[in-house]
C-alpha atoms as a PDB file:
ATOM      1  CA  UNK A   1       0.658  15.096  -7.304  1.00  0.00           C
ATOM      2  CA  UNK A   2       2.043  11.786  -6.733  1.00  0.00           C
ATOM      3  CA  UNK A   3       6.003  11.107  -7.653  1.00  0.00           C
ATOM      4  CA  UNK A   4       7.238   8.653 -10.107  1.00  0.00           C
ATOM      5  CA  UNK A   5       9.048   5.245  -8.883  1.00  0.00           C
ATOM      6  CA  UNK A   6      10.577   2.937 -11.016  1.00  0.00           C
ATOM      7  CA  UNK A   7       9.755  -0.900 -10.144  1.00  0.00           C
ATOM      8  CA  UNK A   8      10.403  -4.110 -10.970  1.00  0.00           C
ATOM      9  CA  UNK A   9       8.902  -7.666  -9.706  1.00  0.00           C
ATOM     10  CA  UNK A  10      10.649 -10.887 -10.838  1.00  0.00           C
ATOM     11  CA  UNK A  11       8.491 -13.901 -12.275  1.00  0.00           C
ATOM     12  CA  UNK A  12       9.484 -15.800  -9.043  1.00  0.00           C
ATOM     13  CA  UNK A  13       8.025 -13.283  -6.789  1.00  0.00           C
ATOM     14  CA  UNK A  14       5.207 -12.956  -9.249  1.00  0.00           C
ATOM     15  CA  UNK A  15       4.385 -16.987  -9.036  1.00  0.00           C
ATOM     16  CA  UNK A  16       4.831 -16.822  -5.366  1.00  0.00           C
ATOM     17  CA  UNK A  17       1.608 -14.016  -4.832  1.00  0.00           C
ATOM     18  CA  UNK A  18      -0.242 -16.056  -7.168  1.00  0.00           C
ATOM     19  CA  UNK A  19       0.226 -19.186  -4.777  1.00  0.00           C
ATOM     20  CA  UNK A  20      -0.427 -17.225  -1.991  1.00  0.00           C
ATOM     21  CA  UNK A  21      -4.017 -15.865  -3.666  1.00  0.00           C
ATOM     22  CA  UNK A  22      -4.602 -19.277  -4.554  1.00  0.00           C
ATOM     23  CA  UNK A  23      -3.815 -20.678  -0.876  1.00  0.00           C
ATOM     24  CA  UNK A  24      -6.683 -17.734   0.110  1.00  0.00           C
ATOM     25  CA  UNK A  25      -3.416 -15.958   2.237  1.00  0.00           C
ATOM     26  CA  UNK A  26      -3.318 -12.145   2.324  1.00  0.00           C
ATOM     27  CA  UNK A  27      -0.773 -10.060   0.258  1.00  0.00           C
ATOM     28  CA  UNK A  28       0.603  -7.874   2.838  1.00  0.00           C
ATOM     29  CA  UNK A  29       2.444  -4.634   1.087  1.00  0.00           C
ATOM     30  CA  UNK A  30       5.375  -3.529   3.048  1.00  0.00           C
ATOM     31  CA  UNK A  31       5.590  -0.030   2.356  1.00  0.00           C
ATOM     32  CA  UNK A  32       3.636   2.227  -0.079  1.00  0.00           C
ATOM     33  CA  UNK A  33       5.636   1.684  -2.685  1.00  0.00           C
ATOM     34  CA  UNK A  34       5.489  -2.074  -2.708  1.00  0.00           C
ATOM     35  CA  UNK A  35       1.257  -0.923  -2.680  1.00  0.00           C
ATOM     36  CA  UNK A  36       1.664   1.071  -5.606  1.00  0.00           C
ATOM     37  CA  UNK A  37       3.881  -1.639  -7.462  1.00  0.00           C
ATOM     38  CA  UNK A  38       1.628  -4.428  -6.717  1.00  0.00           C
ATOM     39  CA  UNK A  39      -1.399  -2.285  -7.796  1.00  0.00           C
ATOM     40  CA  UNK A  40       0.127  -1.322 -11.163  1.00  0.00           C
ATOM     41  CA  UNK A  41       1.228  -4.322 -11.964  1.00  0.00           C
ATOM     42  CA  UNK A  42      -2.078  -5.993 -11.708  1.00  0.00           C
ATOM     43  CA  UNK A  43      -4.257  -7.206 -14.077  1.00  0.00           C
ATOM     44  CA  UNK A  44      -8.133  -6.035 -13.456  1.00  0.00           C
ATOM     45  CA  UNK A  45      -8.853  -9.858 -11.643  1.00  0.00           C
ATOM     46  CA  UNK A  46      -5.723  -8.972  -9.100  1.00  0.00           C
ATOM     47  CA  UNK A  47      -3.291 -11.446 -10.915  1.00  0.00           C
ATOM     48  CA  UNK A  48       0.523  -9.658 -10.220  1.00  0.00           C
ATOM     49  CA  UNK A  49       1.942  -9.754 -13.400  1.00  0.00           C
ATOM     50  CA  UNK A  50       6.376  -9.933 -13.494  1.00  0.00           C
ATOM     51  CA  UNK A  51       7.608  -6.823 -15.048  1.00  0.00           C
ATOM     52  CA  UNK A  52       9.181  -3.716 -14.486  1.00  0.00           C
ATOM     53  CA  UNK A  53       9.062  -0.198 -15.222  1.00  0.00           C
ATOM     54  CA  UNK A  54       7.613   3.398 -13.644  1.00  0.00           C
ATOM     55  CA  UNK A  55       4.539   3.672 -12.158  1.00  0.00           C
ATOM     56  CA  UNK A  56       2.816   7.417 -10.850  1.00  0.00           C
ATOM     57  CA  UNK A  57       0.088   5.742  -9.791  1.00  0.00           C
ATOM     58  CA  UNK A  58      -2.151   7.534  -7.193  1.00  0.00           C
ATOM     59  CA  UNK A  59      -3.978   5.541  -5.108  1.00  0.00           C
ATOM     60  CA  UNK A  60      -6.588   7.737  -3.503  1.00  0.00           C
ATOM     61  CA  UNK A  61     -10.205   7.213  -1.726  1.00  0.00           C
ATOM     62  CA  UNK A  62     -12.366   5.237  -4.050  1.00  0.00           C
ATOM     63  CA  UNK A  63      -9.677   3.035  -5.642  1.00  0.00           C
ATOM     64  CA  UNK A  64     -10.462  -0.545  -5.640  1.00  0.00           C
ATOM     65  CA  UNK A  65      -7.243  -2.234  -4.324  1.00  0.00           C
ATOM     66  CA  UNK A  66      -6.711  -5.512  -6.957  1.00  0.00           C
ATOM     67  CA  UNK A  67      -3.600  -7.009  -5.218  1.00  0.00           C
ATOM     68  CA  UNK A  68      -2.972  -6.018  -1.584  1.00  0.00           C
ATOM     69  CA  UNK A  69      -4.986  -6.976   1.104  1.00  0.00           C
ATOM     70  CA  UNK A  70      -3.303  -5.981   3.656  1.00  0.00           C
ATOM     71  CA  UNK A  71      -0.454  -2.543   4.362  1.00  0.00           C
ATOM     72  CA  UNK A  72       2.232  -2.261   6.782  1.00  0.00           C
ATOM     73  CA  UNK A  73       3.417   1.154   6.597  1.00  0.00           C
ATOM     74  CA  UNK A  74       4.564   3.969   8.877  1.00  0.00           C
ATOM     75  CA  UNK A  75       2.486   6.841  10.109  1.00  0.00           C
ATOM     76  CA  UNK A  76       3.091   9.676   7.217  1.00  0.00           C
ATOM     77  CA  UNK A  77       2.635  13.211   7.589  1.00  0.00           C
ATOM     78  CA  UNK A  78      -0.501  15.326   7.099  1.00  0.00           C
ATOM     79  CA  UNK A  79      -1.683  16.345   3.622  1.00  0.00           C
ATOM     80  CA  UNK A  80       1.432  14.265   2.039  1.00  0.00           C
ATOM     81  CA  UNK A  81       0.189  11.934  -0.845  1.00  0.00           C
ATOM     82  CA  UNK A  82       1.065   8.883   1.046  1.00  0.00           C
ATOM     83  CA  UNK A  83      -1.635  10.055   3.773  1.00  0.00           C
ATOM     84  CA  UNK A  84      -4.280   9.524   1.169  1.00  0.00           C
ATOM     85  CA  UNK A  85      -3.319   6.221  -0.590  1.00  0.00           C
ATOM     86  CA  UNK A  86      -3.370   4.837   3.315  1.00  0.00           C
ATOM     87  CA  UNK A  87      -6.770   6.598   3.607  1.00  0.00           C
ATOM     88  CA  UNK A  88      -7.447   4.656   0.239  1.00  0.00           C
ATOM     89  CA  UNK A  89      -6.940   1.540   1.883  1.00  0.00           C
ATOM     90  CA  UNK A  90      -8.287   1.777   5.188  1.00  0.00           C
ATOM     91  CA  UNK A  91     -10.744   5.190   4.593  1.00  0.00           C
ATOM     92  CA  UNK A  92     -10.522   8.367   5.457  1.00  0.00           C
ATOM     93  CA  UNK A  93     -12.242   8.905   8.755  1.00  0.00           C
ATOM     94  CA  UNK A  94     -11.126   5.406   9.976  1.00  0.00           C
ATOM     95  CA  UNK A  95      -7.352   6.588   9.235  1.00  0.00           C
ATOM     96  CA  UNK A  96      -7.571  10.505  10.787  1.00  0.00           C
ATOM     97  CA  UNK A  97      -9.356   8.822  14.006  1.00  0.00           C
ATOM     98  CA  UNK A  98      -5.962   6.302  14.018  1.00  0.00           C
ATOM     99  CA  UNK A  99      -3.986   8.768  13.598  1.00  0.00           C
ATOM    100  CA  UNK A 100      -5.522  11.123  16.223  1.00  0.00           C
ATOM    101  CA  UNK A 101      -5.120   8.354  18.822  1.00  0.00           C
ATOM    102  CA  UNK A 102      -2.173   7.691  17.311  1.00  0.00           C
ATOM    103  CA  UNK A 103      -0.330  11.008  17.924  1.00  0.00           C
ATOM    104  CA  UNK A 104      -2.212  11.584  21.474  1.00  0.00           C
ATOM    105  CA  UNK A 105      -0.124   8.431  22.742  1.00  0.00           C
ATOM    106  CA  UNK A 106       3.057  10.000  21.431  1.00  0.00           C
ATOM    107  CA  UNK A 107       3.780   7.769  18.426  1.00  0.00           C
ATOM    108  CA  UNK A 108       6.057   9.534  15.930  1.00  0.00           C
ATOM    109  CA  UNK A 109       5.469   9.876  12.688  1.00  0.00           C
ATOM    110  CA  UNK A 110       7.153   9.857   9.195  1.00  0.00           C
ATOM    111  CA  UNK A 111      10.281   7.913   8.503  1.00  0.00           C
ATOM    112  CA  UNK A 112      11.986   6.238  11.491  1.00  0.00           C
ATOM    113  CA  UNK A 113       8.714   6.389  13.441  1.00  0.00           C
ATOM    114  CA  UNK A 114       6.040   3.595  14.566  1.00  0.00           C
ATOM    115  CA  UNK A 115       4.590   1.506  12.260  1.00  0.00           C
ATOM    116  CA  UNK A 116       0.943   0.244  11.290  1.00  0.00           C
ATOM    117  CA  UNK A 117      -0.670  -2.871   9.741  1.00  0.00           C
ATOM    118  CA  UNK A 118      -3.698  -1.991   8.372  1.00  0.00           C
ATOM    119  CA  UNK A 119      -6.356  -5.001   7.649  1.00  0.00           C
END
């Protein structure tokens, strides 16, 4: 079950994705939560609309990602929620073989570890 988060994104911040879609540039997320904010805050064409509120949105395999094209996130831990909404962007097998690599080269994991850009 995925937790609640409250959000908010400002009509400035709003105009400036919808520059950067039209400009063809990639909307990077930084963070899971600014993934799960930008996704529930799109409209089904991937305009960001300004707004605020909660959002439980679980972003799991087989979710069609409207507003982020890109995630830079750190490497979360095994079976945790946020392990399957990066395995939503970037699929499952793709992620665990990452990850594998990943933890045979010592990276560390959860908060305060490495970090990831997923494209």
């Amino acid at each position: 079950r995925m937790h609640s988060e409250e959000w908010r994104i400002h009509a400035a911040c709003a105009e400036q994705i919808a520059a950067a879609r039209q400009r063809r540039a990639r909307v990077v997320a930084v963070g899971t939560t600014s993934a799960r904010v930008l996704e529930t805050s799109a409209a089904a064409d991937g305009v960001v609309h300004a707004g605020s509120g909660w959002t439980d949105i679980f972003l799991r395999p087989g979710v069609q990602f409207r507003a982020c094209d890109a995630l830079l996130t750190n490497f979360h831990l095994p079976q945790s929620t946020l392990l399957v909404l990066v395995s939503a962007f970037a699929g499952r097998e793709r992620v665990l073989s990452a990850y594998n690599e990943c933890a045979r080269l010592g990276y560390r994991f959860y908060s305060y570890g490495d970090a990831m850009l997923v494209i």
